[in-house]
Structure formats: C-alpha cells, structure tokens
C-alpha atoms as a PDB file:
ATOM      1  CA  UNK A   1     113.083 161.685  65.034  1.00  0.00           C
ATOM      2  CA  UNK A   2     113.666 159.229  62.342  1.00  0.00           C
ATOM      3  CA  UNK A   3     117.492 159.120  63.087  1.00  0.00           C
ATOM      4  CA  UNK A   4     116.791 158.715  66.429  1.00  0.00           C
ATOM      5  CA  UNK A   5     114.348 155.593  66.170  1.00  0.00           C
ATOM      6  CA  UNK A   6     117.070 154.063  63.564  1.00  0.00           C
ATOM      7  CA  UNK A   7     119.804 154.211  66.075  1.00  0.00           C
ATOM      8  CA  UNK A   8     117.379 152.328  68.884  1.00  0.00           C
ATOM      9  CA  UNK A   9     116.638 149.870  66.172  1.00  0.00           C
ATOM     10  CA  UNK A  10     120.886 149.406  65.112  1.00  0.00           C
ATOM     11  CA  UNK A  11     121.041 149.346  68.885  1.00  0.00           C
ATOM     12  CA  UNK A  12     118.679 146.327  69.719  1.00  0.00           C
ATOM     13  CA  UNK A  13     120.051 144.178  66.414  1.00  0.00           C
ATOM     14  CA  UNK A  14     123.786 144.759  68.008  1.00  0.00           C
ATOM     15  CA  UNK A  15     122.623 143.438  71.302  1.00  0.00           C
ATOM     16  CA  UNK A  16     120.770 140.861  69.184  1.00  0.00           C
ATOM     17  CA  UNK A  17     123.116 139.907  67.321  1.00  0.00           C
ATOM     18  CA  UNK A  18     125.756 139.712  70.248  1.00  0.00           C
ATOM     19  CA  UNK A  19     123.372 137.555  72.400  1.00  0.00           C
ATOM     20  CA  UNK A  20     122.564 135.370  69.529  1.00  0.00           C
ATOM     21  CA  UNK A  21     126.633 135.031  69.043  1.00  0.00           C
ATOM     22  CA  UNK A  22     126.483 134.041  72.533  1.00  0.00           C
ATOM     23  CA  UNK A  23     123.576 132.255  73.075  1.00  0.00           C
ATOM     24  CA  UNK A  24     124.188 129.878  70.326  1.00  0.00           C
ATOM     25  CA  UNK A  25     126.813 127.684  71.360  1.00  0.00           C
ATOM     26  CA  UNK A  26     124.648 126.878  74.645  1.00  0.00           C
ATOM     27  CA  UNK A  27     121.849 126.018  72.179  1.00  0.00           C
ATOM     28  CA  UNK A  28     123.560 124.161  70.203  1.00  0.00           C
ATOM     29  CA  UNK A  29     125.218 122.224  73.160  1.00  0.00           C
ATOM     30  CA  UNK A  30     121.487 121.559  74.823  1.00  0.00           C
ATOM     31  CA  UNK A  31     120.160 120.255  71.017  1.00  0.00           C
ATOM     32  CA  UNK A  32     122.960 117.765  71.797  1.00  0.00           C
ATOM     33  CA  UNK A  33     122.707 117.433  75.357  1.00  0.00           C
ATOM     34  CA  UNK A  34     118.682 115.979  74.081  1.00  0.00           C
ATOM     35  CA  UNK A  35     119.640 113.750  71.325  1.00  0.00           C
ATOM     36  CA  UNK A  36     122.362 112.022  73.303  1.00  0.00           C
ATOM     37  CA  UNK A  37     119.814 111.580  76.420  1.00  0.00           C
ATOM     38  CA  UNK A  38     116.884 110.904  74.040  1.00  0.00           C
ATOM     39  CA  UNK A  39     119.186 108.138  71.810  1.00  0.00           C
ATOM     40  CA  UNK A  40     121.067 106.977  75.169  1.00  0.00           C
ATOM     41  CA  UNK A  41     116.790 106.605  76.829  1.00  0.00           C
ATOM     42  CA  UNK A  42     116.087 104.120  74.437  1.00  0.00           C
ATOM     43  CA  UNK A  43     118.894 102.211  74.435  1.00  0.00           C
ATOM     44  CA  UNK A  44     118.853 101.285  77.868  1.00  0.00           C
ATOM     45  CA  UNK A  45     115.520 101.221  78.506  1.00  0.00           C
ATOM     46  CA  UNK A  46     115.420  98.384  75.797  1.00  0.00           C
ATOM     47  CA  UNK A  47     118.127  96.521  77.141  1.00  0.00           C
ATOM     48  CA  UNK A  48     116.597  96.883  80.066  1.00  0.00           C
ATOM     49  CA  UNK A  49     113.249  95.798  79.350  1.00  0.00           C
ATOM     50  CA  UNK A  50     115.088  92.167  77.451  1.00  0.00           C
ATOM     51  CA  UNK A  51     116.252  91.615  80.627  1.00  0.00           C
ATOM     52  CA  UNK A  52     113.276  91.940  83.062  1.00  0.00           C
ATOM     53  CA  UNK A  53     111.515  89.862  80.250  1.00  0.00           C
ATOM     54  CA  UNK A  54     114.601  87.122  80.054  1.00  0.00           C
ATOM     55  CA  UNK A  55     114.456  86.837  84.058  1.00  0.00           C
ATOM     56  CA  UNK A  56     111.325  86.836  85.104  1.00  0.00           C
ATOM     57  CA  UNK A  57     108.829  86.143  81.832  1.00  0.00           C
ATOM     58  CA  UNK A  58     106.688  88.957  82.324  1.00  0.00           C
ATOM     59  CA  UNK A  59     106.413  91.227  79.780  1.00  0.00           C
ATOM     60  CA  UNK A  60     104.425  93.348  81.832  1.00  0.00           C
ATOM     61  CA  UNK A  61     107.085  94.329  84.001  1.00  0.00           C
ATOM     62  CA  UNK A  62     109.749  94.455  81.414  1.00  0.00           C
ATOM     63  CA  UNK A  63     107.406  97.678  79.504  1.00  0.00           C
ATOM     64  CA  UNK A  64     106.863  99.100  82.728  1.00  0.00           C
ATOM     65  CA  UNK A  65     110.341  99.296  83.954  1.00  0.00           C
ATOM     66  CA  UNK A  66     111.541  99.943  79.487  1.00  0.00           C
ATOM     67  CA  UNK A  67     109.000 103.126  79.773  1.00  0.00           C
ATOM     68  CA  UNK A  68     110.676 104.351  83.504  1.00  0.00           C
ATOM     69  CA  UNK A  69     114.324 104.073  82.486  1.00  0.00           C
ATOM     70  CA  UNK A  70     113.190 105.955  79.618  1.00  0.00           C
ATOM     71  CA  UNK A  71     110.729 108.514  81.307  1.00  0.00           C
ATOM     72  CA  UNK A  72     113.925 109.386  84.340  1.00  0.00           C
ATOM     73  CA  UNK A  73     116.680 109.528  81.895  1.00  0.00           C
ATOM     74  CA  UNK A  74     114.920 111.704  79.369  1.00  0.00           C
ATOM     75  CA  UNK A  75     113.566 114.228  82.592  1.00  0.00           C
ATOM     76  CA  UNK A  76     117.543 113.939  84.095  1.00  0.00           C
ATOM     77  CA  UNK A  77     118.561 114.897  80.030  1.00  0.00           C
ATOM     78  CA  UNK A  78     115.951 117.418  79.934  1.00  0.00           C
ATOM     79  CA  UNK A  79     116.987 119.396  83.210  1.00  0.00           C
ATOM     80  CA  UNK A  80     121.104 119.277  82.338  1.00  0.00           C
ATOM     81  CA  UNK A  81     119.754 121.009  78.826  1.00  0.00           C
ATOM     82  CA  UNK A  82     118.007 123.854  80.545  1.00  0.00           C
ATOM     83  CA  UNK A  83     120.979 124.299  83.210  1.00  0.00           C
ATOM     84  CA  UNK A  84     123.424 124.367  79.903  1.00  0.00           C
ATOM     85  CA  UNK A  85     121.052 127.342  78.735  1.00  0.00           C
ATOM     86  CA  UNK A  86     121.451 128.702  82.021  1.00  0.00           C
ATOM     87  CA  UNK A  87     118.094 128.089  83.356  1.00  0.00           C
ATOM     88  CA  UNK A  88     118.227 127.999  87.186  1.00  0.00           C
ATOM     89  CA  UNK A  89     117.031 124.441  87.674  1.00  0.00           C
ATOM     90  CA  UNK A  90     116.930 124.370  91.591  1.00  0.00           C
ATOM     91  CA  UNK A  91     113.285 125.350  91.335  1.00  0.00           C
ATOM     92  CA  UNK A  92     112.539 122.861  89.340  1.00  0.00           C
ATOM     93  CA  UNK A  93     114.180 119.816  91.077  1.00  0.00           C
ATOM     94  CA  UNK A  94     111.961 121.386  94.572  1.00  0.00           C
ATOM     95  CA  UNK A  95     108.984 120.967  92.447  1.00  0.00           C
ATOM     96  CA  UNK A  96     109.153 117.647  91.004  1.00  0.00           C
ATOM     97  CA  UNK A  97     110.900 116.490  94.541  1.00  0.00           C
ATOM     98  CA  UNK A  98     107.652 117.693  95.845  1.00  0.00           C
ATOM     99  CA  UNK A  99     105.333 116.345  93.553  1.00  0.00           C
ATOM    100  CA  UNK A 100     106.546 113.458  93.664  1.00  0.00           C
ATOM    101  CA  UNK A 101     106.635 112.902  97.633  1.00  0.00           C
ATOM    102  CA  UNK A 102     103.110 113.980  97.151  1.00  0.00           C
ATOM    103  CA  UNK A 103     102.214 111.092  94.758  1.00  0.00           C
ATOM    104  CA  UNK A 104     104.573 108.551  96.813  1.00  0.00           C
ATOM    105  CA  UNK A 105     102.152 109.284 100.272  1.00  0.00           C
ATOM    106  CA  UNK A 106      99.637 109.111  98.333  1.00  0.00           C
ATOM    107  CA  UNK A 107     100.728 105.729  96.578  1.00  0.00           C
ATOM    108  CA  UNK A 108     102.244 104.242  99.352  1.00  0.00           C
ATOM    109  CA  UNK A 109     100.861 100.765  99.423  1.00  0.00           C
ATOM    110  CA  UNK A 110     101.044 100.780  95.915  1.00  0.00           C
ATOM    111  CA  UNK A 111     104.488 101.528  95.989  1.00  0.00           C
ATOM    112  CA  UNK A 112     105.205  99.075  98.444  1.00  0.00           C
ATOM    113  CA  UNK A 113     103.869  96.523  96.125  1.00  0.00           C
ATOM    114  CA  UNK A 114     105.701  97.797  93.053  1.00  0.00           C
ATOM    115  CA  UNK A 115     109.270  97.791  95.051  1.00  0.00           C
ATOM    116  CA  UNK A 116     108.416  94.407  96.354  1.00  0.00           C
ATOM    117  CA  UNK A 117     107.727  92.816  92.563  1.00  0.00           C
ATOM    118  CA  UNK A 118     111.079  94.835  91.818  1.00  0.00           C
ATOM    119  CA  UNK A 119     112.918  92.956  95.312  1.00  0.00           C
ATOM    120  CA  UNK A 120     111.004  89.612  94.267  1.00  0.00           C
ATOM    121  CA  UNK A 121     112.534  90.112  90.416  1.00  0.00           C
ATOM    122  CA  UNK A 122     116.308  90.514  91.991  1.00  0.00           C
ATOM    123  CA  UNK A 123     116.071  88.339  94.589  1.00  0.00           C
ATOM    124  CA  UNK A 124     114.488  85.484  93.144  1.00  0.00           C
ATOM    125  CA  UNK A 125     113.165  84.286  95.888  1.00  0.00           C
ATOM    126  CA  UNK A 126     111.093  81.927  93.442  1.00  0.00           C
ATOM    127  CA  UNK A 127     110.100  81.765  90.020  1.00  0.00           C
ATOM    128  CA  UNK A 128     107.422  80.642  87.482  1.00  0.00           C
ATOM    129  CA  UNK A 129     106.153  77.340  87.744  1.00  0.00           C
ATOM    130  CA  UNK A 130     107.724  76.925  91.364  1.00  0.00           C
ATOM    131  CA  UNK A 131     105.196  75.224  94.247  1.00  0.00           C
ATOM    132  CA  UNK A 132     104.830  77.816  96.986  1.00  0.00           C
ATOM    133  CA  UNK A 133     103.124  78.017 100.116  1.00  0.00           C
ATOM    134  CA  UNK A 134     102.471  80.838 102.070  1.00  0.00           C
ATOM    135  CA  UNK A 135     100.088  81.637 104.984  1.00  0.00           C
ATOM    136  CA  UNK A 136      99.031  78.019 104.790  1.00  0.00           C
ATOM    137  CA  UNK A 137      98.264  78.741 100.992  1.00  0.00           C
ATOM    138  CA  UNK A 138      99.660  76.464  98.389  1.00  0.00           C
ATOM    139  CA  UNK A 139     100.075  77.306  94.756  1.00  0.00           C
ATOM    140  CA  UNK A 140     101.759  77.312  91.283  1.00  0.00           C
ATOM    141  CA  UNK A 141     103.645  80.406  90.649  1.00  0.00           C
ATOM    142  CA  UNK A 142     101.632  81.707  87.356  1.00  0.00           C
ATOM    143  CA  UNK A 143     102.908  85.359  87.616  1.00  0.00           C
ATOM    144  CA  UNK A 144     105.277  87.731  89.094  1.00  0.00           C
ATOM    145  CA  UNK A 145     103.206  91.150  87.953  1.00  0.00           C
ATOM    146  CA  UNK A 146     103.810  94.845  88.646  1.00  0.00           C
ATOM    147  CA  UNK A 147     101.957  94.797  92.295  1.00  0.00           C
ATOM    148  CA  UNK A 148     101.072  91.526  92.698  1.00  0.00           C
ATOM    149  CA  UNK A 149     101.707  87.642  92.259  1.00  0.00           C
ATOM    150  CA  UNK A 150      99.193  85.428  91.259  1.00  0.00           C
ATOM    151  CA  UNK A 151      99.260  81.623  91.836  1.00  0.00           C
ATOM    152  CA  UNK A 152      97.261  78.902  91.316  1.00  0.00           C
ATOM    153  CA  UNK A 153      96.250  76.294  93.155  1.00  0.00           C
ATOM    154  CA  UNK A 154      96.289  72.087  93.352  1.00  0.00           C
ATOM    155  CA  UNK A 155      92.351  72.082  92.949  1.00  0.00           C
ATOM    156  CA  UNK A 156      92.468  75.495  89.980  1.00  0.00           C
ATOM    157  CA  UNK A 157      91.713  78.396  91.918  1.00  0.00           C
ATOM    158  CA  UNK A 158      93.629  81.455  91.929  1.00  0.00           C
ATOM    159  CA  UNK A 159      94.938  83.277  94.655  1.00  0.00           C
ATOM    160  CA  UNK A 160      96.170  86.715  93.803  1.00  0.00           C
ATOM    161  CA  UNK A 161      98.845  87.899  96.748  1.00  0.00           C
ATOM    162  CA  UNK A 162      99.893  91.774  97.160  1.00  0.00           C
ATOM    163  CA  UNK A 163     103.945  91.226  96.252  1.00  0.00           C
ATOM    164  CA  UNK A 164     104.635  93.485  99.786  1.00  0.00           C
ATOM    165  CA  UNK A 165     103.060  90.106 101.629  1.00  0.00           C
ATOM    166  CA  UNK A 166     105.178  87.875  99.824  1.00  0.00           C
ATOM    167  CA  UNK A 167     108.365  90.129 100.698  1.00  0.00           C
ATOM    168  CA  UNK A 168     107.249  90.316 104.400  1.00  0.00           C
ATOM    169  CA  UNK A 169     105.878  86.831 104.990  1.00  0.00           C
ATOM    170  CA  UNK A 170     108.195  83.529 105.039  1.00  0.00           C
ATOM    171  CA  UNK A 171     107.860  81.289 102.164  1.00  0.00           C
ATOM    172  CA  UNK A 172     108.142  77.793 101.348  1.00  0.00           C
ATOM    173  CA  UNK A 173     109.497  76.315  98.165  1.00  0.00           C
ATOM    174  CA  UNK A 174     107.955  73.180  97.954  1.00  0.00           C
ATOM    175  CA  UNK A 175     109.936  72.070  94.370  1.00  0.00           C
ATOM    176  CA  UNK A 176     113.120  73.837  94.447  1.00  0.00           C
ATOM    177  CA  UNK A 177     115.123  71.106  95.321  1.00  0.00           C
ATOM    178  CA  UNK A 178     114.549  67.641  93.227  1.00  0.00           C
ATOM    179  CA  UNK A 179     113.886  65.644  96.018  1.00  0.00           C
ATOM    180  CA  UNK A 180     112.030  65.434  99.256  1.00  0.00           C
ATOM    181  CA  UNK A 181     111.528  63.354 102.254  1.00  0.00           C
ATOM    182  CA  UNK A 182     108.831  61.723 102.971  1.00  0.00           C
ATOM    183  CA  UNK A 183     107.058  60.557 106.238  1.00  0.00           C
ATOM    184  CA  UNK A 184     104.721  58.082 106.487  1.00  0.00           C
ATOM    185  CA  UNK A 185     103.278  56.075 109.732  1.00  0.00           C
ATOM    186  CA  UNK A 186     101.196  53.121 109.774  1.00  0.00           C
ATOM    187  CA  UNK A 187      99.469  51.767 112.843  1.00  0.00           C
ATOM    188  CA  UNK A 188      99.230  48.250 113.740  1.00  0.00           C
ATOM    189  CA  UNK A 189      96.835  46.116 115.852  1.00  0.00           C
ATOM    190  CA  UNK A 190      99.391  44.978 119.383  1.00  0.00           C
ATOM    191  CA  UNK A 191      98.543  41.273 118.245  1.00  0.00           C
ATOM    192  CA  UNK A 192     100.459  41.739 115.176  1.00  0.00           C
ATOM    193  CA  UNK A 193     103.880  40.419 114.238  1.00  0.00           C
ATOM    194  CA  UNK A 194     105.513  43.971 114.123  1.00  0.00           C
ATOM    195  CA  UNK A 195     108.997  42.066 113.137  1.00  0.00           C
ATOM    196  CA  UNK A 196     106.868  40.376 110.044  1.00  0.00           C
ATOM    197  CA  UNK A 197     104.771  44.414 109.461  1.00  0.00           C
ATOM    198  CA  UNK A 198     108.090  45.626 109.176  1.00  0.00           C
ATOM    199  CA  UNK A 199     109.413  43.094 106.599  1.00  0.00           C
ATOM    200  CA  UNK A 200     106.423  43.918 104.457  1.00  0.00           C
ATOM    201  CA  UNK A 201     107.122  47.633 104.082  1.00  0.00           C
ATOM    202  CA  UNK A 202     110.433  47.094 103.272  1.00  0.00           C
ATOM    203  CA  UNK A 203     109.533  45.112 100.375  1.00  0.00           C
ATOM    204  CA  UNK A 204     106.700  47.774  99.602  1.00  0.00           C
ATOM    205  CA  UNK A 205     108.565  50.652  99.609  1.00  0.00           C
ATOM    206  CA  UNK A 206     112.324  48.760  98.334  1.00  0.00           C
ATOM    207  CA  UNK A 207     110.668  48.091  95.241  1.00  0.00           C
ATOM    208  CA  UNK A 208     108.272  50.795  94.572  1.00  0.00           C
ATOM    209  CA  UNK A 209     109.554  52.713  91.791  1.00  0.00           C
ATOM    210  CA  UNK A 210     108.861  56.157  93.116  1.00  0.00           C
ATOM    211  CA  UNK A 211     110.633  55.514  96.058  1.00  0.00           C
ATOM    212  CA  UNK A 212     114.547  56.106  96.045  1.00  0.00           C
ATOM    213  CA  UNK A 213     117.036  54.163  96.555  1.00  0.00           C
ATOM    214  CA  UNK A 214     119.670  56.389  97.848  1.00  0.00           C
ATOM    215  CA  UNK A 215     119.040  57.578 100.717  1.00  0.00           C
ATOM    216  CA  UNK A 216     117.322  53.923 101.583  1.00  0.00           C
ATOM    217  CA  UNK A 217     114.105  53.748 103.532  1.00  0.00           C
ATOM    218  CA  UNK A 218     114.012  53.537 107.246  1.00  0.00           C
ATOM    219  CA  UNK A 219     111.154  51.688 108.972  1.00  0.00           C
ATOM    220  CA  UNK A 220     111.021  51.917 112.817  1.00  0.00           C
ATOM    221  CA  UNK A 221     108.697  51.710 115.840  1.00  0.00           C
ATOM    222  CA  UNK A 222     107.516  55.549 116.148  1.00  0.00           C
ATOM    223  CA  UNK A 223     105.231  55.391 118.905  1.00  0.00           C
ATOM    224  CA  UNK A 224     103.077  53.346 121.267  1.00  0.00           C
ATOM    225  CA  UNK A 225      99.566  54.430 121.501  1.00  0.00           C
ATOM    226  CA  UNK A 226      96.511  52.888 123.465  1.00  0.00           C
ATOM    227  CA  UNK A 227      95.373  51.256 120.294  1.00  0.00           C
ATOM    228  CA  UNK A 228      98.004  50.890 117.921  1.00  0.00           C
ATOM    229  CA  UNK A 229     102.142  50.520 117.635  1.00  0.00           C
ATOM    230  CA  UNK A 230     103.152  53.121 114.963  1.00  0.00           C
ATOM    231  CA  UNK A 231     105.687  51.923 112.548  1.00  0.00           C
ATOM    232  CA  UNK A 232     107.102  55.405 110.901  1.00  0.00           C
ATOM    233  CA  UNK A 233     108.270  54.892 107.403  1.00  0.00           C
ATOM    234  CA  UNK A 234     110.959  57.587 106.172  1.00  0.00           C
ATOM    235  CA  UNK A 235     111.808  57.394 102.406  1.00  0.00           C
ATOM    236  CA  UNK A 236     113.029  59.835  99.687  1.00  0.00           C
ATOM    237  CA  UNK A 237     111.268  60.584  96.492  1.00  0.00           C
ATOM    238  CA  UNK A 238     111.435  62.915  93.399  1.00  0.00           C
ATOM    239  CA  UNK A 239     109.766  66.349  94.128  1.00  0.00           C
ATOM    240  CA  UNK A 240     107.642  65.708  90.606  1.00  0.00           C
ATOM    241  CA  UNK A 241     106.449  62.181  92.366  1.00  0.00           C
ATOM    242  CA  UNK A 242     105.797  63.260  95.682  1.00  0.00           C
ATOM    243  CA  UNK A 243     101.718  64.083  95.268  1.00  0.00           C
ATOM    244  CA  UNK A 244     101.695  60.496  93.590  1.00  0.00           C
ATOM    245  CA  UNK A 245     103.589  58.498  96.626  1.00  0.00           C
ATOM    246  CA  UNK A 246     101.677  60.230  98.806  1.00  0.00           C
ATOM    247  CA  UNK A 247      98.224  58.894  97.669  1.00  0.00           C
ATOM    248  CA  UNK A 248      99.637  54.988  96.021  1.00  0.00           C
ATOM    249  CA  UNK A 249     101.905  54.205  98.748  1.00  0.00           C
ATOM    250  CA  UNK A 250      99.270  53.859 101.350  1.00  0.00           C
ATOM    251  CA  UNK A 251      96.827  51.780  99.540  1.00  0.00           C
ATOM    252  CA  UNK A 252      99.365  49.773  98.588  1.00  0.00           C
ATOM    253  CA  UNK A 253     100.178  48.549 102.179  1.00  0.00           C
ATOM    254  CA  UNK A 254      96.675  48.502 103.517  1.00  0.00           C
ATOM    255  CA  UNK A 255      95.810  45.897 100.259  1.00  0.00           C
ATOM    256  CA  UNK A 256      99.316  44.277 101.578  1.00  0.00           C
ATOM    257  CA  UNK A 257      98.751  44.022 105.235  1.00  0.00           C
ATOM    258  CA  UNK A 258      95.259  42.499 104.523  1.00  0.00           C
ATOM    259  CA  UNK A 259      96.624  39.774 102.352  1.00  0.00           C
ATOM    260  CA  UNK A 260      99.599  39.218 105.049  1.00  0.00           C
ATOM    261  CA  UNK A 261      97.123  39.122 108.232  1.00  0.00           C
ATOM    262  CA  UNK A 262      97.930  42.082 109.644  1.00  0.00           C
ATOM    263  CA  UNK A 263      95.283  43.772 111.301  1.00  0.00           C
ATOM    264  CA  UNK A 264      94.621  47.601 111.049  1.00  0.00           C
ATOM    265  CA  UNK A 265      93.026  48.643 114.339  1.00  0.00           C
ATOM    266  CA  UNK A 266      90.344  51.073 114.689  1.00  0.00           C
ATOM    267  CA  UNK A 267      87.929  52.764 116.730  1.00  0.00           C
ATOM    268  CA  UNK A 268      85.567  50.243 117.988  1.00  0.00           C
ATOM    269  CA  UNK A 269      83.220  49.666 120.892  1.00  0.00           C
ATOM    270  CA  UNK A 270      82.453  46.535 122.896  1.00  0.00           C
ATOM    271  CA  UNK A 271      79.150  45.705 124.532  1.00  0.00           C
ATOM    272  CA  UNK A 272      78.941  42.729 127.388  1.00  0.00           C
ATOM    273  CA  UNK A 273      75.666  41.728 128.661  1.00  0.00           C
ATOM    274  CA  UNK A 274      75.765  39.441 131.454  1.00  0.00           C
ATOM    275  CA  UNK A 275      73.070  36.747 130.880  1.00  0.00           C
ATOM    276  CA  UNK A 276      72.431  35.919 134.638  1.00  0.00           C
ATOM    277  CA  UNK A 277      71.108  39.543 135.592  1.00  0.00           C
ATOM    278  CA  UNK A 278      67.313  40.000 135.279  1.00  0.00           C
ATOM    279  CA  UNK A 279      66.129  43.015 134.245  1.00  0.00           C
ATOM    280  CA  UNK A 280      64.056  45.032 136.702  1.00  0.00           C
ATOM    281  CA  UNK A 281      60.577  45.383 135.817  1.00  0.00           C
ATOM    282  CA  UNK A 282      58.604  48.046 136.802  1.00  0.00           C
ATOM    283  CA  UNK A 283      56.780  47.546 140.023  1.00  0.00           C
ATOM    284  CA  UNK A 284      59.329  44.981 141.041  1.00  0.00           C
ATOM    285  CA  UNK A 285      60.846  46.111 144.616  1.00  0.00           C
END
C-alpha cells in the first residue's frame, strides 16, 4: 500500500517537475513581458502628459490623458502576459469590449465632450487668452478642461461651454490676427459742408495714434437717409486697441464737429400754430 502511494507521489513530482521545466520559461518571459509594459507605461505617459501641459496649459488634462496612456498600455501589457502563459485571452478582450461599450452608451455626452477637449487640444482652434465669440457670446479663453471650456467675459462673468458645442458651433477669433478693421459712420445734418465734415475726420482719425497708418483711412458718403448724410469712416487698428478706438474715437469727433459748426441731427418734432385760427368754443356753431 505504502509502495503504491510512493509511486503516485514520484509520479505527480515527475509531472511537476516536467511542467515546472516547461512552464518556466513562459513565466519568466510574462515577468518581462510586465516590467517592459509597466517601465515603457510610465515613460510615455509622462512624456505625454509634458506635452498636453506644454500645448494647452492645463494640467488637468495633461494627468488625465498621463493616467490613460498609462492605464491602456499597462491592460494591452497585461493581456500579451497572460496569452504568453497561454491563457486564452479572446474571452477577455469580449468582456472588456463589452464593458466598455456599456460605459461608452452610457457616457455618451460625456464622451462627446472629452473627445471634443481632445479635437480642441490638436486642432487648436484657439487658445488661452484668445477673444472668442460664440452663439453671440463673447469671452476670454480662461480654460480648455477635460469636458468643458470656460471663458470669461468683457463685464467678469463666466460662461462655462460643453467642449462638443464649441466643436459643432462656428467660432470667431476676435484677436488672432494683430489687427482689425474698423467701421465707423457718422451722420450729418443736409445743411452741413460734407466736403469741410470730411476734412475734419481725416485730421481726426490721420493723427489719432490708435489709428494706423498703413492701410490709410477711407472717409466716404455711405448713405442718404431722410435725416442725415452718412459719412462711413473705415480705418485699421491694433487688435489690443480696438475696445479703446471704439469708445475715444467717437467723442472725439462729436467735441470736433461742435467746435467746427457741424450740426449732428436728431430726432426732433416741430409744432406750427397758425395765429389767425380761433379756437372753437363750446357752444359756438
């Protein structure tokens, strides 16, 4: 009985012994399979993070894309292991693929805001500190976040905007170039001189110092209107002195017109009594 029970036991170490001799090399190949992936992980999720943070400022986004480099190479390190060990990993991959389908219909505006930071990141359709407007909104760019963009606006408010509406939606960059054109019409009374109005705002706007030389401004009749001729004014300034034309320039050649006698109209209403009519009293026929 004993003899018997010793030869099961020499029996089961041999097999042992011969799948350990086996075995081994695929363990030892999967140990290094997981330090490479594990070492190569934090490499490039690093580098990757420095980047995101050197484009776009925002930390935030840098450690949230650092931790998913790191999360998908260490689960793509961790599934090559098992398949080196000879683990049939097909039933795996079906149930993460479906788990995570799950959590992306479940997620899916989400999402759509997180691959929409990721598009605005790449594409640069704008960055931090650049004057936006969008939807008839106007704002500073403060932030380009995870899921959304937050901006703030001339008079301090914030407006925080999903980063899928600023993908979908057209956008204007109000600073990205470092000039703009400006537009500017003044109406004049029909009695005026418009030969001498026009003279004026040359002078006005050839020496104003926010207004640029090159292109030069063009002044020109822009419209005839039942109360008023319209001289248009078209000029050039700096994009950082465009808020301040806007509100000098036009005091400027109101103040100037005055002194120069040349009359602003506006809306006014004439009443003519004619002295020869009497009145009718009451019980008059």
């Amino acid at each position: 009985m004993n003899a018997k029970i010793e030869e099961k036991l020499l029996l089961l170490m041999d097999k042992f012994f011969e799948w350990a001799i086996n075995f081994t090399p695929h363990l030892i190949s999967a140990i290094l399979i997981l330090l490479f992936g594990y070492y190569l992980a934090r490499i490039l999720s690093k580098y990757t993070s420095k980047a995101i943070i050197k484009a776009t400022k925002d930390e935030t986004l840098g450690v949230f894309l650092k931790n998913v480099v790191f999360a998908g190479i260490l689960l793509l390190t961790f599934i090559t292991a098992l398949s080196n060990l000879g683990v049939k990993t097909t039933s795996i991959i079906a149930v993460l693929g479906t788990a995570g389908l799950a959590i992306a219909l479940s997620l899916k505006d989400s999402l759509s805001n997180l691959a929409s930071g990721i598009i605005l990141v790449v594409l640069r359709r704008f960055n931090r500190g650049d004057v936006i407007s969008v939807n008839s909104m106007v704002g500073k760019v403060d932030s380009i976040n995870l899921f959304e963009t937050k901006l703030t606006t001339l008079d301090n408010q914030v407006i925080i905007m999903p980063n899928s509406l600023l993908v979908s939606t057209p956008i204007i960059n109000i600073n990205i170039n470092p000039t703009r054109r400006m537009d500017l019409i003044f109406g004049i009374d029909y009695g005026s001189d418009i030969a001498k109005a026009k003279e004026i705002l040359e002078e006005i706007f050839n020496e104003d110092s926010l207004v640029l030389k090159d292109p030069a401004p063009v002044i020109g009749v822009n419209a005839l209107n039942a109360s008023s001729v319209d001289l248009l004014v078209r000029f050039w300034v700096n994009t950082a002195d465009y808020f301040q034309a806007n509100i000098t320039l036009p005091q400027k050649v109101k103040v100037t017109f005055e002194q120069k006698g040349i009359e602003i109209p506006y809306n006014k209403l004439d009443i003519n009594i004619n002295p020869t009519q009497t009145p009718l009293l009451r019980g008059d026929k």
